[in-house]
N, C-alpha and C. Protein backbone atom coordinates (compact mmCIF):
# COMPACT_ATOMS: atom_id res chain seq x y z
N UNK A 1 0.82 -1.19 0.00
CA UNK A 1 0.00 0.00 0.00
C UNK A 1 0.86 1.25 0.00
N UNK A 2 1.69 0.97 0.92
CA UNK A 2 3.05 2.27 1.29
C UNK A 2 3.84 2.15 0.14
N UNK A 3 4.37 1.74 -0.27
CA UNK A 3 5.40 1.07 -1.27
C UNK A 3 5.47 1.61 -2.19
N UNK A 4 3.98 2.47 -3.07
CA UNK A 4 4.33 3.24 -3.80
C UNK A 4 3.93 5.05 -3.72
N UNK A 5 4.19 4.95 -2.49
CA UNK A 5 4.52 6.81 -2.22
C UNK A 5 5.31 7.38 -2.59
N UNK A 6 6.81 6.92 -2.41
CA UNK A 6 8.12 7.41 -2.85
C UNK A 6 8.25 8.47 -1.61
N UNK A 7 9.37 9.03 -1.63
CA UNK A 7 10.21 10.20 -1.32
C UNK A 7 9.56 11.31 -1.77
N UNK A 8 9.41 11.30 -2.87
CA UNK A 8 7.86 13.43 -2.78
C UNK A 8 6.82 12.80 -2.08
N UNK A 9 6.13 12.17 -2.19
CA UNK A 9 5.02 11.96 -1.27
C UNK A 9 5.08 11.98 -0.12
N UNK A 10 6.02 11.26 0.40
CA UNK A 10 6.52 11.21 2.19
C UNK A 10 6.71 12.98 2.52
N UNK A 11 7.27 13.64 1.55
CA UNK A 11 7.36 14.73 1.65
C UNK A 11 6.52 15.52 2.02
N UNK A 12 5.70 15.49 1.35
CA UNK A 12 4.49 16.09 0.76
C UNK A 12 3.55 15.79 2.03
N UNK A 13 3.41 14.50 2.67
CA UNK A 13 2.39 14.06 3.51
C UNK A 13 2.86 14.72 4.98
N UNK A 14 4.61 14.90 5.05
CA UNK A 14 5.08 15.57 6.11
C UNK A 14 4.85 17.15 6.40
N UNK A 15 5.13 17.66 5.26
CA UNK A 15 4.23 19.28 5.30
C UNK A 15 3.28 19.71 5.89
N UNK A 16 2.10 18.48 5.21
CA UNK A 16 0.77 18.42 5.39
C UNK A 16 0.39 18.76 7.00
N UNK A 17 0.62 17.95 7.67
CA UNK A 17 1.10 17.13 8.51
C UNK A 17 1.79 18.88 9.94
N UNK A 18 2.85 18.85 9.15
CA UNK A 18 3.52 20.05 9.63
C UNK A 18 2.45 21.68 9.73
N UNK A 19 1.89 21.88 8.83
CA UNK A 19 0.85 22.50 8.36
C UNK A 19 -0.72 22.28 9.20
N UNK A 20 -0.89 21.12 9.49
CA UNK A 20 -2.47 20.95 10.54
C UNK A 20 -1.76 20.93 11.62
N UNK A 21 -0.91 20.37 11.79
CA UNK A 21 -0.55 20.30 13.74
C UNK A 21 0.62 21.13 14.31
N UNK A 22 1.13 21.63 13.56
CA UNK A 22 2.09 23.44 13.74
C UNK A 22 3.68 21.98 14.25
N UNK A 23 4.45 23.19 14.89
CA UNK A 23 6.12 22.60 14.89
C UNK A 23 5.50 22.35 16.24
N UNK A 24 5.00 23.28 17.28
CA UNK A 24 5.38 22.27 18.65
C UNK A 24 4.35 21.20 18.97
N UNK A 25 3.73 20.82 18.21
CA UNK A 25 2.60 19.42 18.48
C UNK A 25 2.96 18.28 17.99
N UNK A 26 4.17 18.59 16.47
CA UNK A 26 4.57 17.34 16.01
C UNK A 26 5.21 16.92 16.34
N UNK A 27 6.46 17.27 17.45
CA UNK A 27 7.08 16.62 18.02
C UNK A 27 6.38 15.65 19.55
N UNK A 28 5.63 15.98 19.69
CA UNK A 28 4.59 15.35 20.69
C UNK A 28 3.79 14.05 19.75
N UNK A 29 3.15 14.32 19.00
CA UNK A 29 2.69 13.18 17.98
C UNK A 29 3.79 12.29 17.89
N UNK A 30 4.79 12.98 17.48
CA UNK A 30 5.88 11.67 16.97
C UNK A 30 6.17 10.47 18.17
N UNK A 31 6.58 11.31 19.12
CA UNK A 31 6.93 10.50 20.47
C UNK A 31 5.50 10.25 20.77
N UNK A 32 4.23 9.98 20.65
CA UNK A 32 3.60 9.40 21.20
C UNK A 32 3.14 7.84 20.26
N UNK A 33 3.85 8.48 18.88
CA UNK A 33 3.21 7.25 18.19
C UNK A 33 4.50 5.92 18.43
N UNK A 34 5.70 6.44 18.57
CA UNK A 34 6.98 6.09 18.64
C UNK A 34 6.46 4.98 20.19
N UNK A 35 5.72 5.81 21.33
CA UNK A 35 5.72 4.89 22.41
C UNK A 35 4.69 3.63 22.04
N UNK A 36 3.73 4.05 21.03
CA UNK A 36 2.78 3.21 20.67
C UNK A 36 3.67 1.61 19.98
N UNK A 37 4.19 2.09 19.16
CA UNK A 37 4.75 0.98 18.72
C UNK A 37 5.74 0.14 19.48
N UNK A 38 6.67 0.71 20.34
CA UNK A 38 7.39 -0.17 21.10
C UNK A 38 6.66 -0.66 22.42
N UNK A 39 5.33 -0.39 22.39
CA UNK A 39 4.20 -1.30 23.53
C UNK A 39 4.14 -2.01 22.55
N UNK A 40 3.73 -2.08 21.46
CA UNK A 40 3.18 -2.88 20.45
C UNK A 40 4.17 -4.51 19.97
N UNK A 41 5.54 -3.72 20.35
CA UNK A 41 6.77 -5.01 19.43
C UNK A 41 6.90 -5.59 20.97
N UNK A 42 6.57 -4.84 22.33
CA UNK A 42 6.81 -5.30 23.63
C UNK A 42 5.94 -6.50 24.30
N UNK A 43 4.18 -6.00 23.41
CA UNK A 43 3.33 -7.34 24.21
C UNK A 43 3.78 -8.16 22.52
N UNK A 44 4.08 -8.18 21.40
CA UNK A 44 4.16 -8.96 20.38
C UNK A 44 5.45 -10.22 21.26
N UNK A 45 6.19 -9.55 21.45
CA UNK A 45 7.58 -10.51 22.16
C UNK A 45 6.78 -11.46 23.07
N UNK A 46 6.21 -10.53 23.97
CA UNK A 46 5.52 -10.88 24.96
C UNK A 46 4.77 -12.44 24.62
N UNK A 47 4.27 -12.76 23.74
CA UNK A 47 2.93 -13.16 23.62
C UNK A 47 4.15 -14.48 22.61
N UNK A 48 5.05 -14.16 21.59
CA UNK A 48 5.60 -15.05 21.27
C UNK A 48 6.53 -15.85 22.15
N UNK A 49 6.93 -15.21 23.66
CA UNK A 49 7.99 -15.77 24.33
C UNK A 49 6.62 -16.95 24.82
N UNK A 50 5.74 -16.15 25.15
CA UNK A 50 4.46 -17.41 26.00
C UNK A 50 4.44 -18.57 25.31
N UNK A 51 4.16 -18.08 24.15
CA UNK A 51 3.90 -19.70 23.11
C UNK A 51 5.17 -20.82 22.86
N UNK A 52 6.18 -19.75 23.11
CA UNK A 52 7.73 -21.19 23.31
C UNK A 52 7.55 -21.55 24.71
N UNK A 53 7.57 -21.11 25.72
CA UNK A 53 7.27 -21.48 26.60
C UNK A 53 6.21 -22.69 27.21
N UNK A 54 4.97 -22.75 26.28
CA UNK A 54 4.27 -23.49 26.68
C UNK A 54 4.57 -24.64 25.97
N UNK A 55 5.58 -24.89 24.60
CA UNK A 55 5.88 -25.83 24.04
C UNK A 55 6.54 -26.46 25.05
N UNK A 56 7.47 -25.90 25.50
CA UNK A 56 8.27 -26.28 25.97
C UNK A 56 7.79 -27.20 27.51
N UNK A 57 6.25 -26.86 27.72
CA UNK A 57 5.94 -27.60 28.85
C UNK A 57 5.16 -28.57 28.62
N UNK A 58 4.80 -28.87 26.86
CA UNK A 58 4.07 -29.99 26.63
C UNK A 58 4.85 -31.08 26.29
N UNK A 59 4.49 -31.65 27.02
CA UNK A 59 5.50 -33.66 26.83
C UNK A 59 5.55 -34.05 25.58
N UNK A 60 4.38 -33.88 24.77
CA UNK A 60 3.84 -34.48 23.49
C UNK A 60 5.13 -33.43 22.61
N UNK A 61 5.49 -32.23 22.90
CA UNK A 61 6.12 -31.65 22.08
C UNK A 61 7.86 -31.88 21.90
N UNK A 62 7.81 -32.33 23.27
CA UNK A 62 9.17 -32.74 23.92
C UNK A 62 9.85 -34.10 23.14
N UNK A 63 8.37 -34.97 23.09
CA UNK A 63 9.43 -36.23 22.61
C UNK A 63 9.12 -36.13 20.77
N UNK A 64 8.21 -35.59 20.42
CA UNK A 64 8.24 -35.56 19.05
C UNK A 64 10.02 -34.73 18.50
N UNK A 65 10.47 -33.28 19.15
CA UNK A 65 11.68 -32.98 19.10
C UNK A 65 12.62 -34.06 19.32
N UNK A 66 12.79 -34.97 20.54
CA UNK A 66 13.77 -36.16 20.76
C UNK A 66 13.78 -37.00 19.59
N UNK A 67 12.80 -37.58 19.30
CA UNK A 67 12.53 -38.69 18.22
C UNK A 67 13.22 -37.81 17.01
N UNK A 68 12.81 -36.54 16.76
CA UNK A 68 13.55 -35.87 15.61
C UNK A 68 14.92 -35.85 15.73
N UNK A 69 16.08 -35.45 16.40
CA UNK A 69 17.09 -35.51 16.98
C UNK A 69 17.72 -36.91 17.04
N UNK A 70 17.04 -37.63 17.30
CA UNK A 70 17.35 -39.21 17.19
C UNK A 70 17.83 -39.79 16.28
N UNK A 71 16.45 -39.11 15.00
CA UNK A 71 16.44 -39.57 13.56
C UNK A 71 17.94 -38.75 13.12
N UNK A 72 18.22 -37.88 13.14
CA UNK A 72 19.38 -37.08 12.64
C UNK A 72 20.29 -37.42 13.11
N UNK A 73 20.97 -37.80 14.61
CA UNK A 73 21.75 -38.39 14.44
C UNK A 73 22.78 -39.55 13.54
N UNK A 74 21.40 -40.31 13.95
CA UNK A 74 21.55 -42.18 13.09
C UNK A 74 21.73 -41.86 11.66
């Protein structure tokens, strides 16, 4: 969707941008969207560390890995 804006457009959308919300608000926008996203990559981690974790507590998952490991050895 982004992919084809280019460099004048980004431009162009930053003006805009610069133009509705003046110089001292956009620096407030920026850092608030900036905190948005690193909550965002923080519960994403979050939520992928859970799911290794729970592999890691199912038996069924445990010996299917061994049996794999087994096979590669031999």
């Amino acid at each position: 969707m982004f992919s084809n804006i280019g460099i004048p457009g980004l431009i162009l959308v930053l003006i805009i941008a610069l133009i509705i919300f003046g110089p001292k608000k956009l620096p407030e926008i920026g850092r608030a969207f900036g905190r948005t996203l690193t909550e965002f990559k923080s519960a994403t981690n979050g939520l992928v560390t859970e799911e290794d974790e729970e592999e890691g507590k199912n038996p069924e998952l445990t010996t299917v890995e061994k049996k794999q490991d087994e096979s590669t050895v031999s």
